[in-house]
Protein backbone atom coordinates (compact mmCIF):
# COMPACT_ATOMS: atom_id res chain seq x y z
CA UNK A 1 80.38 -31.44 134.15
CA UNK A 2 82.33 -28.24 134.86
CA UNK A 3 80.50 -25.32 132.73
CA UNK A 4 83.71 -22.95 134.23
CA UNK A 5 83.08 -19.03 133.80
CA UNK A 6 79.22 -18.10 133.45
CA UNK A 7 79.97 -14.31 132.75
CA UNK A 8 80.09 -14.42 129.08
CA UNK A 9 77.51 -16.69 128.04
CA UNK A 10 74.40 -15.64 126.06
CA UNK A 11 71.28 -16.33 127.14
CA UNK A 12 70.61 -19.39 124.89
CA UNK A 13 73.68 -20.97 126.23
CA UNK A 14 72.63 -20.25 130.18
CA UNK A 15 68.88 -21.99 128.40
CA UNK A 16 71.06 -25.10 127.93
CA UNK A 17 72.39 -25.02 131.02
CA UNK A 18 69.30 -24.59 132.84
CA UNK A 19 68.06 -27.29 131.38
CA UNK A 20 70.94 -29.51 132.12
CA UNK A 21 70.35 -28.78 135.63
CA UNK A 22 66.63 -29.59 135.77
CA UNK A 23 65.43 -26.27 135.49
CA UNK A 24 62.84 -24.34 133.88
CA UNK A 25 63.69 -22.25 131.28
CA UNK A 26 62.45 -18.87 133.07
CA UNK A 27 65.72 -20.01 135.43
CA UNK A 28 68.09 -19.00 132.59
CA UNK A 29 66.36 -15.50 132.27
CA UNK A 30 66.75 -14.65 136.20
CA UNK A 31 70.34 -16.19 135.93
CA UNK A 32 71.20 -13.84 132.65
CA UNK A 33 69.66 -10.66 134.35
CA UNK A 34 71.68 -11.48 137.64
CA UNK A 35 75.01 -11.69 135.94
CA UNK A 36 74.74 -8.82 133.54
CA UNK A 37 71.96 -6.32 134.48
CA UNK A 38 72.28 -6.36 138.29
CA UNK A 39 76.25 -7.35 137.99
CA UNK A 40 76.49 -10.07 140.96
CA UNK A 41 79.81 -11.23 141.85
CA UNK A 42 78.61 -14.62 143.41
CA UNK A 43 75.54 -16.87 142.97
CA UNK A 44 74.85 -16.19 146.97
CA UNK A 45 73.59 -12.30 145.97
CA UNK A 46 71.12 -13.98 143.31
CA UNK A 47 68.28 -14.10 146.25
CA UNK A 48 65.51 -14.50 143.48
CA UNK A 49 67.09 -17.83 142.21
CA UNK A 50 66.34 -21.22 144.53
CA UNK A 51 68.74 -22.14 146.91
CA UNK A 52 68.65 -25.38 144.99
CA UNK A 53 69.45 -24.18 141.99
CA UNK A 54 72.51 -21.71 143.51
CA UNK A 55 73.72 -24.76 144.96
CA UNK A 56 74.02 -26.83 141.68
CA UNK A 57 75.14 -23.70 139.73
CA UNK A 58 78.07 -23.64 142.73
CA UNK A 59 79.28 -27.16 141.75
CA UNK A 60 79.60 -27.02 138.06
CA UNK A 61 80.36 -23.06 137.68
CA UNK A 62 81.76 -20.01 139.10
CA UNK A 63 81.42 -16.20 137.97
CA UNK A 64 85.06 -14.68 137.30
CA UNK A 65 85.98 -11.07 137.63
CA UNK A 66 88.36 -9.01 136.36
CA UNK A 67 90.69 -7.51 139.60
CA UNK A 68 92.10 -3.85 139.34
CA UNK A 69 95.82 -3.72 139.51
CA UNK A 70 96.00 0.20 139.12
CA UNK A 71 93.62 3.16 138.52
CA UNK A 72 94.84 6.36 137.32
CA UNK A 73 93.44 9.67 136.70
CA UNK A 74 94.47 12.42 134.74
CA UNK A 75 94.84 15.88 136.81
CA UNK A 76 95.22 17.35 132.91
CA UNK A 77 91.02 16.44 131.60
CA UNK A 78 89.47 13.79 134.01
CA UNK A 79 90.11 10.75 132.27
CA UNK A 80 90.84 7.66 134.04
CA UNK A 81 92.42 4.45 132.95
CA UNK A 82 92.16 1.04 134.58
CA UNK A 83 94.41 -1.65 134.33
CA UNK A 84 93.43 -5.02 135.11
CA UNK A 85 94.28 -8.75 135.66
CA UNK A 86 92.66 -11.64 134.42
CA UNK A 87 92.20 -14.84 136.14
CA UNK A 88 95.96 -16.37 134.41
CA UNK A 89 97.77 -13.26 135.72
CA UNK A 90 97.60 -11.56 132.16
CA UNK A 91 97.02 -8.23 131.49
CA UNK A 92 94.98 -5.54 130.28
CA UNK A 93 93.81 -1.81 130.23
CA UNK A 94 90.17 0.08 129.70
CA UNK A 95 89.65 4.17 129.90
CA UNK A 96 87.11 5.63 131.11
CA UNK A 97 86.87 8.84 128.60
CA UNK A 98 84.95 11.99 130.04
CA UNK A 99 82.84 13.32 127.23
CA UNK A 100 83.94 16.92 127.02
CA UNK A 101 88.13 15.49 125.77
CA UNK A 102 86.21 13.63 123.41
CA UNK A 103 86.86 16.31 121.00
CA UNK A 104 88.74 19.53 120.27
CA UNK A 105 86.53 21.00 117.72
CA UNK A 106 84.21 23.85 117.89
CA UNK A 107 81.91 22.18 115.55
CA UNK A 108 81.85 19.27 118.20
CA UNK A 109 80.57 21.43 120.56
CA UNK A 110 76.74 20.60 119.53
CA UNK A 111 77.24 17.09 118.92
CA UNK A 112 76.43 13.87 121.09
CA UNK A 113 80.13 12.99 121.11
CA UNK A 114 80.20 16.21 124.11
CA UNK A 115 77.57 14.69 126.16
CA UNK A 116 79.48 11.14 126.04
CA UNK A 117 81.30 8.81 129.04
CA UNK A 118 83.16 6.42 126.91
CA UNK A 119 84.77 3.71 127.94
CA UNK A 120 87.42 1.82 125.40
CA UNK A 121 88.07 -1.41 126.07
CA UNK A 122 90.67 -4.16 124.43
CA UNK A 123 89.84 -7.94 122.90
CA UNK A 124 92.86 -9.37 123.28
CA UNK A 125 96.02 -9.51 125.33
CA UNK A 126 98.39 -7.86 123.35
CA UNK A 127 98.12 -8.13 119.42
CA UNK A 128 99.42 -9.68 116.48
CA UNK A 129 99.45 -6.71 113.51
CA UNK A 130 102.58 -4.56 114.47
CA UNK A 131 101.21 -1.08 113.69
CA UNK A 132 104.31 0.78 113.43
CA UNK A 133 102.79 3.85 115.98
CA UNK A 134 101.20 1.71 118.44
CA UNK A 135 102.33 0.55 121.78
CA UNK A 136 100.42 -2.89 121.99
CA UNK A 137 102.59 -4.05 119.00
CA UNK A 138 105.77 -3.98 121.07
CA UNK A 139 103.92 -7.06 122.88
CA UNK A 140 103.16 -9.27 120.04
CA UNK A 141 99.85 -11.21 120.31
CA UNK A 142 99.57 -13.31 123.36
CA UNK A 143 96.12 -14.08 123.47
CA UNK A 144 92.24 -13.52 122.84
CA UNK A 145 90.00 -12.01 125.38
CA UNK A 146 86.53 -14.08 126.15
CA UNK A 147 83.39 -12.48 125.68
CA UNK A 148 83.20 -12.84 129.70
CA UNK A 149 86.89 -10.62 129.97
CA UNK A 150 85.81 -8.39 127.34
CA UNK A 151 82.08 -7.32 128.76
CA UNK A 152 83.60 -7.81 132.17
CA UNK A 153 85.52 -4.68 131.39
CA UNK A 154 82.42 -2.53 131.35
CA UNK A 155 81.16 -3.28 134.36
CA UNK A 156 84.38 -3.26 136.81
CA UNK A 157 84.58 -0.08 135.30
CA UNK A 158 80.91 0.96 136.26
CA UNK A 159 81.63 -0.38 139.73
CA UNK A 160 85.19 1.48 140.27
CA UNK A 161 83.82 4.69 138.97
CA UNK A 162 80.09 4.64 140.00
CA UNK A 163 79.45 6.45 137.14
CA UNK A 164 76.93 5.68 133.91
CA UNK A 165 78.64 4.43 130.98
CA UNK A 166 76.92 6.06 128.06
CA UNK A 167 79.04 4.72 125.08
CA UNK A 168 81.62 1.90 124.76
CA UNK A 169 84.39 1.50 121.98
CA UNK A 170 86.72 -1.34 120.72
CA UNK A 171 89.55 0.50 120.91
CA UNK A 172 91.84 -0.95 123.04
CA UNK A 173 94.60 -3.32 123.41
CA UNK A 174 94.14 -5.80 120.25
CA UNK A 175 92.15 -6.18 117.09
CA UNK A 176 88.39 -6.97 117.41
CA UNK A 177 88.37 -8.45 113.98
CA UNK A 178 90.90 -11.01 114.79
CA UNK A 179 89.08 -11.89 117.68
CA UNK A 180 85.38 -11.97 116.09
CA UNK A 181 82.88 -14.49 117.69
CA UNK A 182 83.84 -13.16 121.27
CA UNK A 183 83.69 -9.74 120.39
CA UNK A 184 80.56 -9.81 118.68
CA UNK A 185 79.52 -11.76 121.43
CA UNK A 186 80.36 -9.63 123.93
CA UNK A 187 78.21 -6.89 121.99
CA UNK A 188 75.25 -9.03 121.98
CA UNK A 189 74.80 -9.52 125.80
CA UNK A 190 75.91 -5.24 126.34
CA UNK A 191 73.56 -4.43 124.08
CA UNK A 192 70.88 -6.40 125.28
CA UNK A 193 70.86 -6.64 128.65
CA UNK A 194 73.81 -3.90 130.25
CA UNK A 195 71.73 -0.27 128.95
CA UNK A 196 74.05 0.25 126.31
CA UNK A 197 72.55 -0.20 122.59
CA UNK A 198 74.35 -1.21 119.80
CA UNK A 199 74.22 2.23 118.49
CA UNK A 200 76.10 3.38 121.36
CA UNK A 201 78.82 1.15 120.92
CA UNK A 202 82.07 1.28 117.83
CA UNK A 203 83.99 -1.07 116.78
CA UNK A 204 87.77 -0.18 115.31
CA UNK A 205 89.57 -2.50 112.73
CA UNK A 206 92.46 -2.09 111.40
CA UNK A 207 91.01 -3.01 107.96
CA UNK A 208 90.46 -6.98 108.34
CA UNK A 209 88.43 -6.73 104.89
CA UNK A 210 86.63 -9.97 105.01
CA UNK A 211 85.10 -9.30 108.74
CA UNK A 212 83.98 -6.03 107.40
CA UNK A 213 81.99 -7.45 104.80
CA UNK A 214 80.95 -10.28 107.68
CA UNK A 215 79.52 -7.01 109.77
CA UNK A 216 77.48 -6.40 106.68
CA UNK A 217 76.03 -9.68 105.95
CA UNK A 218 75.52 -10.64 109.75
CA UNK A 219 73.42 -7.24 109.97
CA UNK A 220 75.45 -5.53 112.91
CA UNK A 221 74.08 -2.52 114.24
CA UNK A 222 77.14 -1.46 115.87
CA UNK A 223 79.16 1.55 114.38
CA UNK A 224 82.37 0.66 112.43
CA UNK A 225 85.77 2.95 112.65
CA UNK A 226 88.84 1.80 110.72
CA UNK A 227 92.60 3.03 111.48
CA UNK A 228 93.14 4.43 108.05
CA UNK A 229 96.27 6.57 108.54
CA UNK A 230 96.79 6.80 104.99
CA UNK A 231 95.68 5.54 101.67
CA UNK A 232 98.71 5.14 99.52
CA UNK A 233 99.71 1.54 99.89
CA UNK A 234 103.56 1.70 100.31
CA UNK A 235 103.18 4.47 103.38
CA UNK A 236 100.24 2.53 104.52
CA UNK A 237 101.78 -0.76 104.56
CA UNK A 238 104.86 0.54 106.45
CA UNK A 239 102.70 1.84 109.30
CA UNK A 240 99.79 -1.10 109.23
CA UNK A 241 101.36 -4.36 107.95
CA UNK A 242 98.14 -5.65 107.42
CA UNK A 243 97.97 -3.07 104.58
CA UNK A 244 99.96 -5.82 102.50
CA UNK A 245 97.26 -8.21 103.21
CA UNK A 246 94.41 -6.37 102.65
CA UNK A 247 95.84 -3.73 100.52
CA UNK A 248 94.13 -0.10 100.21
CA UNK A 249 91.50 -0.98 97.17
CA UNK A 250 90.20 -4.62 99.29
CA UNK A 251 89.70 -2.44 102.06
CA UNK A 252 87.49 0.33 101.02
CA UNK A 253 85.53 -1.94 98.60
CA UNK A 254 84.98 -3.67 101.86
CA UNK A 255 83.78 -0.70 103.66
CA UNK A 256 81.89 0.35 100.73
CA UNK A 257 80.12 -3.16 100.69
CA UNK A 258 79.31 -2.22 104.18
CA UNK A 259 78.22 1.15 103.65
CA UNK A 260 75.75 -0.06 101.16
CA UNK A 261 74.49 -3.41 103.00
CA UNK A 262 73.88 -0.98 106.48
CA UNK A 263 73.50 2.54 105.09
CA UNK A 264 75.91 3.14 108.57
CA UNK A 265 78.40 6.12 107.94
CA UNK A 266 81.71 4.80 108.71
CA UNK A 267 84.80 6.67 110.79
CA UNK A 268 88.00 6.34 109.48
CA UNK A 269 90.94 7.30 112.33
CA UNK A 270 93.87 9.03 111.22
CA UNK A 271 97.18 9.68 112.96
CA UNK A 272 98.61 12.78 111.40
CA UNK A 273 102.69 11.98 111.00
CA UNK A 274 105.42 14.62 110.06
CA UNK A 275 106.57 14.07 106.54
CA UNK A 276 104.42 10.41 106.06
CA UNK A 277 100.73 11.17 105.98
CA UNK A 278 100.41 15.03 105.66
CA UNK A 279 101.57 15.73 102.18
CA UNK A 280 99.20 17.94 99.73
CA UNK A 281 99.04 14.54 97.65
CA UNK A 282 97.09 12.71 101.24
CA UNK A 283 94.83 15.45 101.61
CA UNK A 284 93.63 15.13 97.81
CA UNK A 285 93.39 11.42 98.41
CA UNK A 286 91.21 11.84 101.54
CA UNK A 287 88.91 14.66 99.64
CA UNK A 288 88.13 11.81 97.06
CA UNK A 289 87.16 9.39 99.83
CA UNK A 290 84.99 11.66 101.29
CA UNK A 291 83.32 12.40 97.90
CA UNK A 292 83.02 8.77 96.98
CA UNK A 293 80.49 7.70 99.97
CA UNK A 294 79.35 9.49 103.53
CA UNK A 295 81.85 9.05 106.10
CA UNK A 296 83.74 11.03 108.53
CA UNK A 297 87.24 11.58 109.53
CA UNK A 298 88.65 11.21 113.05
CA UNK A 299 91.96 13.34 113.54
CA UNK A 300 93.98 11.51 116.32
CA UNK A 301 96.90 12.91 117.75
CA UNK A 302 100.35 10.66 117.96
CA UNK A 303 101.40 9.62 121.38
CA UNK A 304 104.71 8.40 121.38
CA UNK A 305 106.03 5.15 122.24
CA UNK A 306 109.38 5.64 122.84
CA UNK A 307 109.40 3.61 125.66
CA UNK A 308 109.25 0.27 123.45
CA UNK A 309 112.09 1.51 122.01
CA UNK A 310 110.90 1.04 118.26
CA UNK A 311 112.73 0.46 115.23
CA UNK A 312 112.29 0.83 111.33
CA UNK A 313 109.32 2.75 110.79
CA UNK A 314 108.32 3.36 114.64
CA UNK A 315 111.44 4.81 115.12
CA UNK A 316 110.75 7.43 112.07
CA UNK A 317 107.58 8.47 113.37
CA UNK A 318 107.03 12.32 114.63
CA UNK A 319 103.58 14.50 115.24
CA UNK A 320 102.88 16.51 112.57
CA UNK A 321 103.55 19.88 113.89
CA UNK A 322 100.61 21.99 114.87
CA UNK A 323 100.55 24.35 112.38
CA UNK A 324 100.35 21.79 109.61
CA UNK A 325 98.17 19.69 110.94
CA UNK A 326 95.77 22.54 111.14
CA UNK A 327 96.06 23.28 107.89
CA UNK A 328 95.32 19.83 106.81
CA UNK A 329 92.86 19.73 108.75
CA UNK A 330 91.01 23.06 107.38
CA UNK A 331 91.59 21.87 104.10
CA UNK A 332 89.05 18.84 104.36
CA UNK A 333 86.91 20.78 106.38
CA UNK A 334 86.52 23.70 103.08
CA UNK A 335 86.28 20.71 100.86
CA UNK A 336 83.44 19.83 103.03
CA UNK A 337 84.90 16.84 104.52
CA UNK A 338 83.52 15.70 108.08
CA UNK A 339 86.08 16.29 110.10
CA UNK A 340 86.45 15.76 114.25
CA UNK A 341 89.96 16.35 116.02
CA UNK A 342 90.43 14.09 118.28
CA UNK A 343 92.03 15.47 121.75
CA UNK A 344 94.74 14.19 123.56
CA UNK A 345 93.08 12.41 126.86
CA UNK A 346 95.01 11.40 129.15
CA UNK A 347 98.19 11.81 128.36
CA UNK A 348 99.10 12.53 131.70
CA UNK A 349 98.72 9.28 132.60
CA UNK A 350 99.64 7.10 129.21
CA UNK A 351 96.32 6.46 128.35
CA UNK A 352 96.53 5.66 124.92
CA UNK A 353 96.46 2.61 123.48
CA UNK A 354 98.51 0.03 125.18
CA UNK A 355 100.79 2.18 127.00
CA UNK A 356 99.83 1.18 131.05
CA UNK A 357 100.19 -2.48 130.21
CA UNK A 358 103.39 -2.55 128.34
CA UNK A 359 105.56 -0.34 130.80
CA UNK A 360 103.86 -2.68 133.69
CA UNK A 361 104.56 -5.79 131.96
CA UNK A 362 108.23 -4.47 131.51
CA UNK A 363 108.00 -3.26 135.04
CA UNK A 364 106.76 -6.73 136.06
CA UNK A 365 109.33 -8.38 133.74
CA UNK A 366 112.47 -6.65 135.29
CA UNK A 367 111.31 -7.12 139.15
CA UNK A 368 111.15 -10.85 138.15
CA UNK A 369 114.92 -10.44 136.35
CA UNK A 370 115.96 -8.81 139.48
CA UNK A 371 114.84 -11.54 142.11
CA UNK A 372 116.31 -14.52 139.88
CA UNK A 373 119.65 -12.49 139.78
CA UNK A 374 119.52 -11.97 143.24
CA UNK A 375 118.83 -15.42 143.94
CA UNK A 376 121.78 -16.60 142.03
CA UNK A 377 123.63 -13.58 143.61
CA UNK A 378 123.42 -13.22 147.19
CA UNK A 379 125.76 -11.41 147.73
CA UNK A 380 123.60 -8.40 146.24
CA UNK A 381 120.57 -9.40 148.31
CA UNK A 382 119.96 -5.71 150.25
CA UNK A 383 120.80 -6.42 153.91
């Protein structure tokens, strides 16, 4: 029996195989720590396991890593972003966020957000929601992450960087919700055996209502954000087509519901767009939110994607200009809204969401047209 990748599985599953093998179950626990706490590559570096036993695990497993295309840094605010390939040649990006572009906001400046290195990592290759502001869209959903790719993330990163990774976020390329069990998962083995607890560690939705209220019931410790952006339905529903799904109403009862269950303050994200999201009437909205249950707001700022070359609604989309957004803003802050402005991180180096990977995919995807051109063609084959 081939039991294929071992980074990824919990400890009750490496139990099973343990015992498959002949083993004793304390076998599974020295495996578990080897993979995840002490990161080895191969079963050769796992000295305090048999030889026996690393000669069995060798014939029905193997321990897969994630290999590092690129790594770029931004000369602008330190961050660095990491994009990587997965064992079927797929795709994918984490940053590493330094903690002091976590936030521009002088009433950041006390708060553990400052003292943060965050790293955001994606669930899934691509995704399948079409946000209208959002790179990753452009490259519809192509598949999920395993717990083993997502998890792997964090410590390639650790590795590369040699730094201490104090906080992690769900952030990335994908939706976590739409890739549950692994994510979840994935949390479970960080959080219990890779330093970082669950407290530590956020998880970003979109607003897939039912997994919300899943959270709740399944007693997650992890923090929840949700990409609000707006909460009139028709504007929200042209920027998050999942809005028409899980409509504005389902989606704060939902986070309500969680709210309640957890007593966990949630974050909602919002991307401030010129003429869409910044009216007088969105600000009023927001104030009622705030008013209605303890939560905070995350102000993001819009980094273009251009590059996709968008259309309908992506195509509309602008920053709201500085001045407004200020005001906006201010005005939750004096209604004593918790507010946090969001900085722009890596810009420099197209570190938001999704960016790397699509231009390198497109990158990729022209350097392949070229060389089947020029092998029909060789008459343009470069001398």
């Amino acid at each position: 029996m081939n039991y294929g990748n071992l980074r990824g599985l919990t400890l009750t599953e490496l139990e099973h195989l343990a015992a498959s093998l002949g083993e004793q179950k304390f076998r599974a626990r020295q495996l578990f720590e080897w993979l995840y706490r002490k990161e080895a590559d191969s079963f050769d570096q796992m000295t305090t396991l048999s030889k026996s036993f690393r000669e069995k695990l060798s014939g029905v497993a193997h321990i897969e890593s994630l290999k590092l295309v690129t790594e770029s840094h931004s000369a602008d605010d330190g961050t660095t972003k990491f994009l990587f390939e997965l064992a079927d040649g797929k795709r994918i990006e984490s940053v590493l966020i330094p903690p002091k572009t976590a936030f521009a906001s002088k009433e950041a400046g006390t708060e553990e957000e400052q003292k943060r290195l965050t790293l955001c990592v994606s669930t899934q290759v691509g995704c399948a929601l079409d946000c209208a502001f959002c790179a990753t869209a452009s490259m519809g959903i192509i598949r999920n992450l395993t717990a083993g790719e997502i998890l792997d993330q964090v410590i390639q990163a650790r590795k590369i960087s040699g730094k201490t990774i104090t906080n992690l976020v769900y952030m990335g390329m994908g939706e976590p919700m739409m890739n549950y069990e692994q994510t979840m998962s994935s949390i479970e083995i960080i959080s219990t055996a890779m330093g970082i607890a669950a407290k530590r560690i956020t998880v970003s939705t979109a607003g897939v209502a039912p997994k919300i209220r899943q959270m709740a019931d399944e007693n997650r410790k992890m923090k929840l954000a949700v990409s609000l952006h707006s909460l009139d339905d028709a504007v929200r529903s042209r920027l998050m087509p999942i809005n028409k799904k899980y409509p504005v109403t389902e989606l704060i009862d939902a986070v309500r519901y969680y709210y309640k269950r957890l007593k966990q303050r949630v974050t909602f994200e919002y991307i401030l767009f010129d003429g869409v999201n910044d009216r007088d009437a969105d600000i009023k909205l927001l104030i009622r939110l705030s008013n209605s249950m303890p939560c905070k707001f995350n102000i993001i700022p819009y980094h273009s994607i251009a590059f996709t070359h968008p259309t309908g609604m992506g195509a509309e989309l602008r920053p709201t200009p500085a001045a407004r957004a200020e005001e906006f803003v201010e005005r939750l802050r004096v209604a004593h809204a918790t507010v946090f402005v969001r900085s722009s991180a890596g810009e420099d180096i197209d570190a938001a969401c999704g960016q790397l990977a699509v231009k390198a995919e497109r990158g990729r995807s022209l350097r392949r047209g070229s060389s089947a051109r020029q092998s029909h063609h060789p008459d343009l084959t470069p001398a």
